[in-house]
N, C-alpha and C. Protein backbone atom coordinates (compact mmCIF):
# COMPACT_ATOMS: atom_id res chain seq x y z
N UNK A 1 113.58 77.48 103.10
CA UNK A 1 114.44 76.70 103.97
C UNK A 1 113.95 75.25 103.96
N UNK A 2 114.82 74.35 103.91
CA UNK A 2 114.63 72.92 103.52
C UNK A 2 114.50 72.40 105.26
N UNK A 3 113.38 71.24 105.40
CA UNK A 3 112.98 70.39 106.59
C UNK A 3 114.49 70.44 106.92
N UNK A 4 115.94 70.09 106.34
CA UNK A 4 117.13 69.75 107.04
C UNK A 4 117.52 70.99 107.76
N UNK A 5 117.59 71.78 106.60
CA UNK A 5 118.10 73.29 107.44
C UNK A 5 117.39 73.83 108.46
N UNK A 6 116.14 73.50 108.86
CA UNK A 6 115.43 73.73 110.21
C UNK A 6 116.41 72.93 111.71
N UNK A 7 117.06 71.92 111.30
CA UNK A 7 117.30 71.07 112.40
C UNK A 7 119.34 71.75 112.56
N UNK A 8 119.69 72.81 111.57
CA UNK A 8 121.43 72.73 111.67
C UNK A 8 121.37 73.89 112.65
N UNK A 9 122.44 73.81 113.23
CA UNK A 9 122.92 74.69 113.98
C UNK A 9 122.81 76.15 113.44
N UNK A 10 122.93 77.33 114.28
CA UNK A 10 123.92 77.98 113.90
C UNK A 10 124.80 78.18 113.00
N UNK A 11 125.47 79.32 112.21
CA UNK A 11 127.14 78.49 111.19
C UNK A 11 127.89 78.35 111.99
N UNK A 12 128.10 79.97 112.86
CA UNK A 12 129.28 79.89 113.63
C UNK A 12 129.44 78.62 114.38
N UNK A 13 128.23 78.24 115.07
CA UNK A 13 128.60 76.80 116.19
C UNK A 13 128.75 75.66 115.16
N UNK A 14 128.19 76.09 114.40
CA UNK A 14 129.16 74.52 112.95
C UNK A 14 130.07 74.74 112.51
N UNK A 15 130.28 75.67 112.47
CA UNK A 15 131.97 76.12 112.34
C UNK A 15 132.80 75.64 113.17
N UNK A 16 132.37 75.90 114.87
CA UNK A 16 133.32 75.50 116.31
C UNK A 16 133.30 73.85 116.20
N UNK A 17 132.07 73.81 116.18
CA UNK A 17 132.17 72.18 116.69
C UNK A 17 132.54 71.22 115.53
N UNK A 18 132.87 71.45 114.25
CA UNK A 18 133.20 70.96 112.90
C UNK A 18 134.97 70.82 113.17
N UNK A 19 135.48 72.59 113.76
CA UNK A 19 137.02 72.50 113.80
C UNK A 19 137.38 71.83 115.05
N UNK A 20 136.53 71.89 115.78
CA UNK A 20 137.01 71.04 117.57
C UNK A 20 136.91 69.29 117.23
N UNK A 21 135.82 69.05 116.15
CA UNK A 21 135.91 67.68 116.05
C UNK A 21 136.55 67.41 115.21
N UNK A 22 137.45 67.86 114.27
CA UNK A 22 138.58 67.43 113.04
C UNK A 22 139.82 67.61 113.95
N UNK A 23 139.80 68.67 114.70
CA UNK A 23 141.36 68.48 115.51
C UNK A 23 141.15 67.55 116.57
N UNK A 24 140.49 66.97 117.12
CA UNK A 24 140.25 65.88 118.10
C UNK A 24 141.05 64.82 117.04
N UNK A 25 140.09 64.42 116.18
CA UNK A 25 140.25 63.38 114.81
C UNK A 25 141.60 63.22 114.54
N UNK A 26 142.35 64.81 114.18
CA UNK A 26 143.43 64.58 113.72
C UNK A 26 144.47 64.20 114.66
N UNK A 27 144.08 64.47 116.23
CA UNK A 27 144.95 64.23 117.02
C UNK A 27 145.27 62.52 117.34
N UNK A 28 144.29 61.87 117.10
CA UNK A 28 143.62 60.73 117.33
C UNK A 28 144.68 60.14 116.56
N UNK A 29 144.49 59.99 115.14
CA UNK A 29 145.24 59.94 113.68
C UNK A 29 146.68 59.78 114.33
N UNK A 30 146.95 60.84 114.46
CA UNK A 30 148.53 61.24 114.79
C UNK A 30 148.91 59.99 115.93
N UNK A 31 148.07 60.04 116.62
CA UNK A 31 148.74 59.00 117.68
C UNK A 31 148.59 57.35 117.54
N UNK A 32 148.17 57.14 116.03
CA UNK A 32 147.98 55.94 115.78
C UNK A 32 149.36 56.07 114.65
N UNK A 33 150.07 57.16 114.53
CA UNK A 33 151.40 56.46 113.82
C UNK A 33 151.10 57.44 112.59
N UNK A 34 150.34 58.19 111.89
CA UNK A 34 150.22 58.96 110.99
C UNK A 34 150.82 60.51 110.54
N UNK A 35 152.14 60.53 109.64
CA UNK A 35 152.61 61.79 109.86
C UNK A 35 151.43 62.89 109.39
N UNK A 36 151.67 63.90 110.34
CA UNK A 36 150.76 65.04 110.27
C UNK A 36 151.14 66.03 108.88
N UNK A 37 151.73 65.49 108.19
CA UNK A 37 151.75 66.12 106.68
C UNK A 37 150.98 64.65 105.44
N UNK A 38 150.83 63.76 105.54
CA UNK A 38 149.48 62.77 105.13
C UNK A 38 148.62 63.12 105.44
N UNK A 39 148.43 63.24 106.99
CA UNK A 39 146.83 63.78 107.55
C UNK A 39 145.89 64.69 106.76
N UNK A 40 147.27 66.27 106.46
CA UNK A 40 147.00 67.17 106.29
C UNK A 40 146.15 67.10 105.02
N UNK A 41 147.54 66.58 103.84
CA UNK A 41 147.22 66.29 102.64
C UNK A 41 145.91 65.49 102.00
N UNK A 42 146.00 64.62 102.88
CA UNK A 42 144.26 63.43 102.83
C UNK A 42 142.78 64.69 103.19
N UNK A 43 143.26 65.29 104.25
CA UNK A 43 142.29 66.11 104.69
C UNK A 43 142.10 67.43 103.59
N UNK A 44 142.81 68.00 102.81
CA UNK A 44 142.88 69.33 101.84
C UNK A 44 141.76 68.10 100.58
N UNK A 45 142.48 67.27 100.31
CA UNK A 45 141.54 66.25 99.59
C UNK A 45 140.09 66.26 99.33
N UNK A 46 140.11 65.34 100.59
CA UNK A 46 138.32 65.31 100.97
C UNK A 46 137.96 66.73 101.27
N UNK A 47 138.54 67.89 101.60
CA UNK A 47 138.06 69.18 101.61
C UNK A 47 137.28 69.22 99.85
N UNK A 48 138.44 69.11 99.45
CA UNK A 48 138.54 69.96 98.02
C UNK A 48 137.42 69.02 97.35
N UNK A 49 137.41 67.91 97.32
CA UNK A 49 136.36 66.83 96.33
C UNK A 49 135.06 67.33 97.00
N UNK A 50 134.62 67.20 98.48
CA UNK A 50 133.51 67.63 98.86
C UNK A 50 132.91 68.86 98.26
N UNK A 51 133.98 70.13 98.53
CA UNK A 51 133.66 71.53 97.87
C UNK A 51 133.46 71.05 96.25
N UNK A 52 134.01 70.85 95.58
CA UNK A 52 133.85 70.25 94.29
C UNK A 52 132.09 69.84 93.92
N UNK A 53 132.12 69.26 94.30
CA UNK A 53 130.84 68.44 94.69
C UNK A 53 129.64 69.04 94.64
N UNK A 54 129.52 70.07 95.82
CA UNK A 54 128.43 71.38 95.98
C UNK A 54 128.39 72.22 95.18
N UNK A 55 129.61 72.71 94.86
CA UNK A 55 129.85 74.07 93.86
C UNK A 55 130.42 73.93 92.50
N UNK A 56 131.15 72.91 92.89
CA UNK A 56 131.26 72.91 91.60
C UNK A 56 133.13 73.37 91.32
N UNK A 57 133.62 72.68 90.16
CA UNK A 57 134.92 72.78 89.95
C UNK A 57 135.34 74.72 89.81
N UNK A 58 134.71 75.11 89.23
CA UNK A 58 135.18 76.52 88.83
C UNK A 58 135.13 77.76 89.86
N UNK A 59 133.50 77.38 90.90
CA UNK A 59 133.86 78.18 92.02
C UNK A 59 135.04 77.95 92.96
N UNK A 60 134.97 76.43 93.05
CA UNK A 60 136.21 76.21 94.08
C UNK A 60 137.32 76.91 93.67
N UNK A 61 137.98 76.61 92.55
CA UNK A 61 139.04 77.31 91.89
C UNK A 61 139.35 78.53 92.01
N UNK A 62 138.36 78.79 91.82
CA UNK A 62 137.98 80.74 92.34
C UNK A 62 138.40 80.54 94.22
N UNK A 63 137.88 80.08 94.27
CA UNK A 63 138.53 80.13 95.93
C UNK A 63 139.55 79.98 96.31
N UNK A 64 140.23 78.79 95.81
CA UNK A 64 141.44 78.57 96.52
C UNK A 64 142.58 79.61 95.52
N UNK A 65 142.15 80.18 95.13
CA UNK A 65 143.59 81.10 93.64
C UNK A 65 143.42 82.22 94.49
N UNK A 66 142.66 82.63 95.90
CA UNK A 66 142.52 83.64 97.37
C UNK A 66 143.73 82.97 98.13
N UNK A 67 143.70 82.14 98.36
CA UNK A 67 144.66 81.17 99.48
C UNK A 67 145.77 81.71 99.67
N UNK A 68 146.49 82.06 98.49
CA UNK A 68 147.97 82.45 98.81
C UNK A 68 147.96 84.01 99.97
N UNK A 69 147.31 84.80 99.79
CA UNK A 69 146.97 85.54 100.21
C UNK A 69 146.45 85.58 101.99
N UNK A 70 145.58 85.00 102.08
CA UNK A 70 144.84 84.64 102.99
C UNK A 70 145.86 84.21 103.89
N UNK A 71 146.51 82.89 103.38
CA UNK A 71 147.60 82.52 104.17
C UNK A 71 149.06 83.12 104.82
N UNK A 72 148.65 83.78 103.99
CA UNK A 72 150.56 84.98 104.50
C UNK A 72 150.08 86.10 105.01
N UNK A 73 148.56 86.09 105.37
CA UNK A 73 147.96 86.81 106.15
C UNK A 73 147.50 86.13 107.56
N UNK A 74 147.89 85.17 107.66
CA UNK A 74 147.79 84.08 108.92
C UNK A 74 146.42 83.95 109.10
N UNK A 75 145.26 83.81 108.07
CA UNK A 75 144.32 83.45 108.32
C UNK A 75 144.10 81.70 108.61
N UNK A 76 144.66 81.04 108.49
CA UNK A 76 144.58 79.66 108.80
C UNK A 76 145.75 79.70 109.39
N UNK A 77 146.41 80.09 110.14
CA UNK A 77 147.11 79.93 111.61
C UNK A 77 146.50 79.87 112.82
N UNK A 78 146.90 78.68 113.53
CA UNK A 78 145.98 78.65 114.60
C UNK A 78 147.07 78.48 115.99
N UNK A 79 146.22 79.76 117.00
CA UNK A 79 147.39 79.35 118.19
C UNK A 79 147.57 77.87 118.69
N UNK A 80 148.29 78.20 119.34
CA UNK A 80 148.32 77.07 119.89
C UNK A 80 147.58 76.85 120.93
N UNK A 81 146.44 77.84 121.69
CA UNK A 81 145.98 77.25 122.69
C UNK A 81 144.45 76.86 122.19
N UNK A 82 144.09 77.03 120.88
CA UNK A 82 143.13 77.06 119.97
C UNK A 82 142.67 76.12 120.02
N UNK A 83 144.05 75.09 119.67
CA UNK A 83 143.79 73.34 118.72
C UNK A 83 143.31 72.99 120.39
N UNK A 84 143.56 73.42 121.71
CA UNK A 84 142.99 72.32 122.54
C UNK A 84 141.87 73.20 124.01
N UNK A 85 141.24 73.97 122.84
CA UNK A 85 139.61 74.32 123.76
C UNK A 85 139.06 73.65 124.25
């Protein structure tokens, strides 16, 4: 375990507090005039280049070719009382 990984959270609570502070962000965004399909799109972006980055082009690929799936399984559906914990 690396000196950094001594100081990270939890995943799960980097998980919570990662999605509570991107939907804050995005809400923020939105109310400065930004349609929430740019947001989205800018945000899948910097997702995807970051993942890129760590892993590398071919795992990611491998990941997201799951998505279709995942998604019509409402795994990235979020209620609505979710976005404002």
């Amino acid at each position: 375990m690396s000196n950094m990984d001594q100081h990270l959270l939890p995943e799960d609570e980097q998980k919570r507090l990662a999605l509570r502070m991107i939907l804050e962000t995005w809400d923020d965004v939105l109310a400065q005039g930004v349609a929430p399909e740019m947001i989205a799109s800018s945000s899948i972006f910097a997702a995807l280049t970051d993942m890129i980055e760590h892993y590398g082009e071919d795992t990611v690929a491998e990941m997201v070719a799951e998505w279709p799936d995942r998604i019509r399984n409402g795994e990235f559906t979020l209620a609505e009382d979710a976005r404002h914990e």
